[in-house]
N, C-alpha and C. Protein backbone atom coordinates (compact mmCIF):
# COMPACT_ATOMS: atom_id res chain seq x y z
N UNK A 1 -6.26 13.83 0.09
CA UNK A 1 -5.64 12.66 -0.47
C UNK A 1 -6.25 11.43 0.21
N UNK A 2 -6.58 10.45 -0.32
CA UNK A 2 -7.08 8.82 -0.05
C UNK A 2 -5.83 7.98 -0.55
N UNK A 3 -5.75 7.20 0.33
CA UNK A 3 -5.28 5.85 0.34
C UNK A 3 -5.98 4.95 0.52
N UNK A 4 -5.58 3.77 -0.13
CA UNK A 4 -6.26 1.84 -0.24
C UNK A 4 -5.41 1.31 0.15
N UNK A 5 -5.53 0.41 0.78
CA UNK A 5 -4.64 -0.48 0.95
C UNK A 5 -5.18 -2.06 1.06
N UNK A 6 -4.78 -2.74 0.28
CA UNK A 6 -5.46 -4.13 0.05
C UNK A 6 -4.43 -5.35 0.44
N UNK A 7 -4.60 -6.50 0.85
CA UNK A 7 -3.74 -7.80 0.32
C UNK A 7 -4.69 -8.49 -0.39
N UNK A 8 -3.64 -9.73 -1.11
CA UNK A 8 -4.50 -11.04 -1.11
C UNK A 8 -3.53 -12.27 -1.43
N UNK A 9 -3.97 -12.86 -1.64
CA UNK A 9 -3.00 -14.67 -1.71
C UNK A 9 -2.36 -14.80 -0.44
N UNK A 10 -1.65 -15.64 -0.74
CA UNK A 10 -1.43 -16.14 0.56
C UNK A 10 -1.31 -18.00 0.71
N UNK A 11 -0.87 -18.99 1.25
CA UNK A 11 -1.30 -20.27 1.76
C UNK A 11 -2.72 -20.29 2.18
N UNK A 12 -3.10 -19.34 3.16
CA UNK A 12 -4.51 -19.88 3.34
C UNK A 12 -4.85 -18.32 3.13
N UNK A 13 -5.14 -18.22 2.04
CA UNK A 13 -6.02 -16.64 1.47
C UNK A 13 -7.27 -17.07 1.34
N UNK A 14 -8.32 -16.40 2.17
CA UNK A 14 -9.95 -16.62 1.95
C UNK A 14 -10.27 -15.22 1.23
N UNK A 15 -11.00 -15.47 -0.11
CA UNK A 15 -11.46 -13.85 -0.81
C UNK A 15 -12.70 -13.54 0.15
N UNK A 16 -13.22 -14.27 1.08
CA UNK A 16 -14.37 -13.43 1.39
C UNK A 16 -13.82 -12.64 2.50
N UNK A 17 -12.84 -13.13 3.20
CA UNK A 17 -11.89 -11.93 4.40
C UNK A 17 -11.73 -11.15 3.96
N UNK A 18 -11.33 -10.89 2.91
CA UNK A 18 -9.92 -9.51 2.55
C UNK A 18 -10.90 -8.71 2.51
N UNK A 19 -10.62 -7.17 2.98
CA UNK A 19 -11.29 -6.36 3.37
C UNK A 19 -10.28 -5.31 2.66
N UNK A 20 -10.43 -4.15 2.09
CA UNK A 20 -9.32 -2.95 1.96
C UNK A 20 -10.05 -2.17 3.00
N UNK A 21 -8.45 -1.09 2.88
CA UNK A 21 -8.60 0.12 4.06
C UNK A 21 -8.40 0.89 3.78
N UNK A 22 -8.85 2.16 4.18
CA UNK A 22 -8.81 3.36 3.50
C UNK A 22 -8.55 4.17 4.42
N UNK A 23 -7.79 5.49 4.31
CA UNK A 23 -7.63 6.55 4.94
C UNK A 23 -7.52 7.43 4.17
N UNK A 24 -7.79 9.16 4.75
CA UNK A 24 -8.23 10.29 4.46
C UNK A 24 -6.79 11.42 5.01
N UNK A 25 -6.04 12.01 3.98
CA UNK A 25 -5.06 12.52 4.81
C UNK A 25 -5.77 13.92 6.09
N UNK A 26 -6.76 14.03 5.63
CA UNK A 26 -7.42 15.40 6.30
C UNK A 26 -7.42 14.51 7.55
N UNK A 27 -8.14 13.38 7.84
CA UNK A 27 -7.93 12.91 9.15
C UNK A 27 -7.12 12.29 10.16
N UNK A 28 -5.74 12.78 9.39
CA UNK A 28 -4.75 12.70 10.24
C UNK A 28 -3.86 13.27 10.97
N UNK A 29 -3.33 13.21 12.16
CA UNK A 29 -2.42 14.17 12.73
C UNK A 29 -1.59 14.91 12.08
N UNK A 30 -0.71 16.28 12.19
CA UNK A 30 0.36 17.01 11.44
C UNK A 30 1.57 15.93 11.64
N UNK A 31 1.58 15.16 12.57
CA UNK A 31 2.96 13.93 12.25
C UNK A 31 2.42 13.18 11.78
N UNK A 32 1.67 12.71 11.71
CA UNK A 32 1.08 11.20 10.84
C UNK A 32 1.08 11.79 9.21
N UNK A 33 0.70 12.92 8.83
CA UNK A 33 0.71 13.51 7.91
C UNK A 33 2.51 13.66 6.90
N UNK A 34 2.68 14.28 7.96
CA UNK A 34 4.06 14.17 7.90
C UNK A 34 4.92 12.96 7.26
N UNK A 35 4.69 11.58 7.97
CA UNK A 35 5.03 10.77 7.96
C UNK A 35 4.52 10.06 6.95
N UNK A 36 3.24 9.78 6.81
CA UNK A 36 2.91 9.55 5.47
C UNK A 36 3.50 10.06 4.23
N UNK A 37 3.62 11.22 3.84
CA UNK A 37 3.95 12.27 3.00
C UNK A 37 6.10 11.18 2.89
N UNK A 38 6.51 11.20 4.24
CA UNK A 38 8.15 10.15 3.87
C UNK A 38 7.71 8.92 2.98
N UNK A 39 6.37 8.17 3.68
CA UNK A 39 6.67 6.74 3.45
C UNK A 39 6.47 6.40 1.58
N UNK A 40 5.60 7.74 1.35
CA UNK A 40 4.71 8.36 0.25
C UNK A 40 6.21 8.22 -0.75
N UNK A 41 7.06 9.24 -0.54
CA UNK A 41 8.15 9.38 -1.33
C UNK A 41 9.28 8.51 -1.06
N UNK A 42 9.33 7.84 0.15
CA UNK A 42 10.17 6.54 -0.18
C UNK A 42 9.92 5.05 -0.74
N UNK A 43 8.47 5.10 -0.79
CA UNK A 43 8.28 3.68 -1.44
C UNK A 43 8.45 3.79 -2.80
N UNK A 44 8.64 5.44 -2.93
CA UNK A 44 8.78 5.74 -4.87
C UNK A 44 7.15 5.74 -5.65
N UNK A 45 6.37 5.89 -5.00
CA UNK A 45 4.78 6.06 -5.65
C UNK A 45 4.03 7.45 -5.89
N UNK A 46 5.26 8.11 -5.03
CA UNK A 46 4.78 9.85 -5.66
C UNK A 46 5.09 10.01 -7.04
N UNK A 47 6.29 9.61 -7.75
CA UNK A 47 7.00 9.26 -8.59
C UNK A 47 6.47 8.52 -9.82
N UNK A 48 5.99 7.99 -9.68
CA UNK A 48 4.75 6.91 -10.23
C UNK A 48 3.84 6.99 -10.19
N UNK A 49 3.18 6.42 -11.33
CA UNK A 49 1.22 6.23 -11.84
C UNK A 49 1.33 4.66 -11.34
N UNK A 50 2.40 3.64 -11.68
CA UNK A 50 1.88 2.86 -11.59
C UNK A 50 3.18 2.31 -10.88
N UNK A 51 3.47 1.10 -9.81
CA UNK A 51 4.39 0.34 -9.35
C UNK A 51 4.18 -1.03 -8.98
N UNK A 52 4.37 -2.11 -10.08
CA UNK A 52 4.33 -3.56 -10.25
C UNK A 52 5.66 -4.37 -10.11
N UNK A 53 5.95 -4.92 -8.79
CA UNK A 53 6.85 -5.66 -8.77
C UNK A 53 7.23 -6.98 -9.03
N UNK A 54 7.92 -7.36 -9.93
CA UNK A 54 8.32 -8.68 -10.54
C UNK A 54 7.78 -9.94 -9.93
N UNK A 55 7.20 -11.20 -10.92
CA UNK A 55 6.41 -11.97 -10.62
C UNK A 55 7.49 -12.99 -9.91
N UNK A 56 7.68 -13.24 -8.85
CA UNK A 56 8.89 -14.28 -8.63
C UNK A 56 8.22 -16.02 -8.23
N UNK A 57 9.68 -16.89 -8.92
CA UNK A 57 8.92 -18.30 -8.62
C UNK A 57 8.66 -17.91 -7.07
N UNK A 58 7.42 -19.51 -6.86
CA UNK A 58 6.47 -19.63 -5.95
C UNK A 58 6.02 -18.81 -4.81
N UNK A 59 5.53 -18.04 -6.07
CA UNK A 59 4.89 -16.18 -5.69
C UNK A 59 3.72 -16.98 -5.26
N UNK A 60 2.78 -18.05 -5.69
CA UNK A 60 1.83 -18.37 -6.01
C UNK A 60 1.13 -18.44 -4.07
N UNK A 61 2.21 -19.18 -3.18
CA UNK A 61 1.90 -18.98 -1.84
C UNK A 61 2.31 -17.33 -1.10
N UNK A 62 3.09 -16.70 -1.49
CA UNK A 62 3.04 -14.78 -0.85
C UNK A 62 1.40 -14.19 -1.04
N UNK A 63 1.90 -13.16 -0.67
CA UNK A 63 0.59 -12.31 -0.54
C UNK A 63 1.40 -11.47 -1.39
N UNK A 64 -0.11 -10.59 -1.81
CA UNK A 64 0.24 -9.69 -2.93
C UNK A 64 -0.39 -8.18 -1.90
N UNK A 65 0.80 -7.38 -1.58
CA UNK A 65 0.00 -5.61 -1.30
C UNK A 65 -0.26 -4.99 -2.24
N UNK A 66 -1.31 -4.37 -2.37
CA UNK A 66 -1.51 -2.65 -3.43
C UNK A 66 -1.90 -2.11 -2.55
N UNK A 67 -1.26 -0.74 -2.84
CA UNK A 67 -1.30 0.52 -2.18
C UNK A 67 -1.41 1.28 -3.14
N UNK A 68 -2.63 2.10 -3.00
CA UNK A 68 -3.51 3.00 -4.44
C UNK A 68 -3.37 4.55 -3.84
N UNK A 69 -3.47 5.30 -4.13
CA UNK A 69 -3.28 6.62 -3.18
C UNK A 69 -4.20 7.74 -4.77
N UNK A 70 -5.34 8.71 -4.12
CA UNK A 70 -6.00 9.48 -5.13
C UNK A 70 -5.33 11.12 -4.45
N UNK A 71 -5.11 11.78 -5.52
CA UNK A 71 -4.75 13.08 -4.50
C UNK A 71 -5.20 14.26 -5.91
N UNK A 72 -6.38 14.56 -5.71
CA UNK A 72 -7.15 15.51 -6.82
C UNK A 72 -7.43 14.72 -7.84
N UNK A 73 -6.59 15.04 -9.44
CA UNK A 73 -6.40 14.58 -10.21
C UNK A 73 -5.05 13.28 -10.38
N UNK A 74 -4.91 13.29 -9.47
CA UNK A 74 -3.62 12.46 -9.72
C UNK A 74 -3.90 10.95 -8.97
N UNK A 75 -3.75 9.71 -9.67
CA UNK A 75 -3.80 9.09 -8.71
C UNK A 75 -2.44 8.03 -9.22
N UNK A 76 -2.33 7.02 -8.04
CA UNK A 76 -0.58 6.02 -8.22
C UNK A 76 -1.52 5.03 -7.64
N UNK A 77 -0.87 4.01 -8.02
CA UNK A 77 -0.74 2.68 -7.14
C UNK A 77 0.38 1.67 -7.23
N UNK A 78 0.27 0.83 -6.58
CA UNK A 78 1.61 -0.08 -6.50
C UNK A 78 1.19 -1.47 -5.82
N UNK A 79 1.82 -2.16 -6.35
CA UNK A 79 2.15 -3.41 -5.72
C UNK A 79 3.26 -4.13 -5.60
N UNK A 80 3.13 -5.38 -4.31
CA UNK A 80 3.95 -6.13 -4.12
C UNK A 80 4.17 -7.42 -3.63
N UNK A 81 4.79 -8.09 -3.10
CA UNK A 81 4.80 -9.00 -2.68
C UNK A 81 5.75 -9.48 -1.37
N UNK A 82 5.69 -10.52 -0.89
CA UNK A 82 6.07 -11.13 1.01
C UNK A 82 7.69 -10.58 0.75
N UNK A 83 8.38 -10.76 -0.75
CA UNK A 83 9.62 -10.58 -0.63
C UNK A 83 10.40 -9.22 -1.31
N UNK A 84 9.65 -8.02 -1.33
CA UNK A 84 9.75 -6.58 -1.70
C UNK A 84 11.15 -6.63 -0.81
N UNK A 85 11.64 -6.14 -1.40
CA UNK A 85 13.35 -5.77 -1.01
C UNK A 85 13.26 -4.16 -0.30
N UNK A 86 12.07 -3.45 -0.54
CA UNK A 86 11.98 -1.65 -0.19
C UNK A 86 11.17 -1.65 0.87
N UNK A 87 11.87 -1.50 2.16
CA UNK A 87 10.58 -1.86 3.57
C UNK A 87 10.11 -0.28 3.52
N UNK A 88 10.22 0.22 2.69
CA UNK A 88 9.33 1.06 2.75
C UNK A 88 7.72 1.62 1.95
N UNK A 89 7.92 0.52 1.27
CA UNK A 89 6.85 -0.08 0.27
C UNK A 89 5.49 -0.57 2.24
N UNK A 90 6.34 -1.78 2.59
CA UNK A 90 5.26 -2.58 3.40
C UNK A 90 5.22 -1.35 4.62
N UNK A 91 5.92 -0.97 4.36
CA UNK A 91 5.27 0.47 6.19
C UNK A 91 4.43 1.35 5.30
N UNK A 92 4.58 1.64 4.05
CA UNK A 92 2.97 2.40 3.45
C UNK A 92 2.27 1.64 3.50
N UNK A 93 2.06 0.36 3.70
CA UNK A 93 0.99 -0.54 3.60
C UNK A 93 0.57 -0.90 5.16
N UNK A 94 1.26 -0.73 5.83
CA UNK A 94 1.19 -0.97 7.38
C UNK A 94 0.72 0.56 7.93
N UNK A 95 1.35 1.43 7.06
CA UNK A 95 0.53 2.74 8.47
C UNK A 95 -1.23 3.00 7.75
N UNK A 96 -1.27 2.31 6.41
CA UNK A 96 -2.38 2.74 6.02
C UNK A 96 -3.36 1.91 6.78
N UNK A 97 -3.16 0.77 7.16
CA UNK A 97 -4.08 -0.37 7.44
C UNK A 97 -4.08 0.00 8.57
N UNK A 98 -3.33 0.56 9.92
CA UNK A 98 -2.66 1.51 11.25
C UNK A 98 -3.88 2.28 11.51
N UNK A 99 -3.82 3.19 10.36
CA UNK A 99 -4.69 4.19 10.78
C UNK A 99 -6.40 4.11 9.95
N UNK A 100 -6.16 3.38 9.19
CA UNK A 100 -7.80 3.23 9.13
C UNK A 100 -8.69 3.08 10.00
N UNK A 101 -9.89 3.91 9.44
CA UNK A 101 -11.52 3.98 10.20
C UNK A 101 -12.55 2.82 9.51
């Protein structure tokens, strides 16, 4: 399984910074694995092909996360924004960016 994990926007968002990150579940510990596999089914993206959260006024200064995940044939992604109500949405986006190579 692969994960992405991207931002962008922002007040001061530069497109030539943003960098995505990627991780490999094979290269991770049996708890990191583990743990991934919670954050996986609590952000609700196992569940899902696709997860787009509502455009809210002056979205225009937040940052926007996607978190893309490929696992064989199957792949999800999702996004969000500074004011996602599911902190478990931004800790898939935080352990992916965590453990990237």
């Amino acid at each position: 399984m692969t994960l992405r994990a991207s931002k962008t926007g922002g007040l001061f968002f530069n497109a030539n910074a943003e960098v995505e990150s990627s991780i490999h579940d094979v290269d991770l510990s049996v708890a990191d694995k583990a743990t991934l596999e919670g954050l996986i089914a609590a952000s609700g993206l196992g569940q899902n092909a696709s997860i787009v959260s509502p455009t809210r006024p002056g979205s225009g200064d937040m940052r926007t996360y996607r978190v893309a995940v490929e696992d064989g044939s199957h792949s999800a992604d999702m996004s969000f924004d500074d004011l996602e109500s599911n902190p478990a949405k931004k800790a898939l986006f935080d352990f992916v960016k965590q453990h990237a190579r």
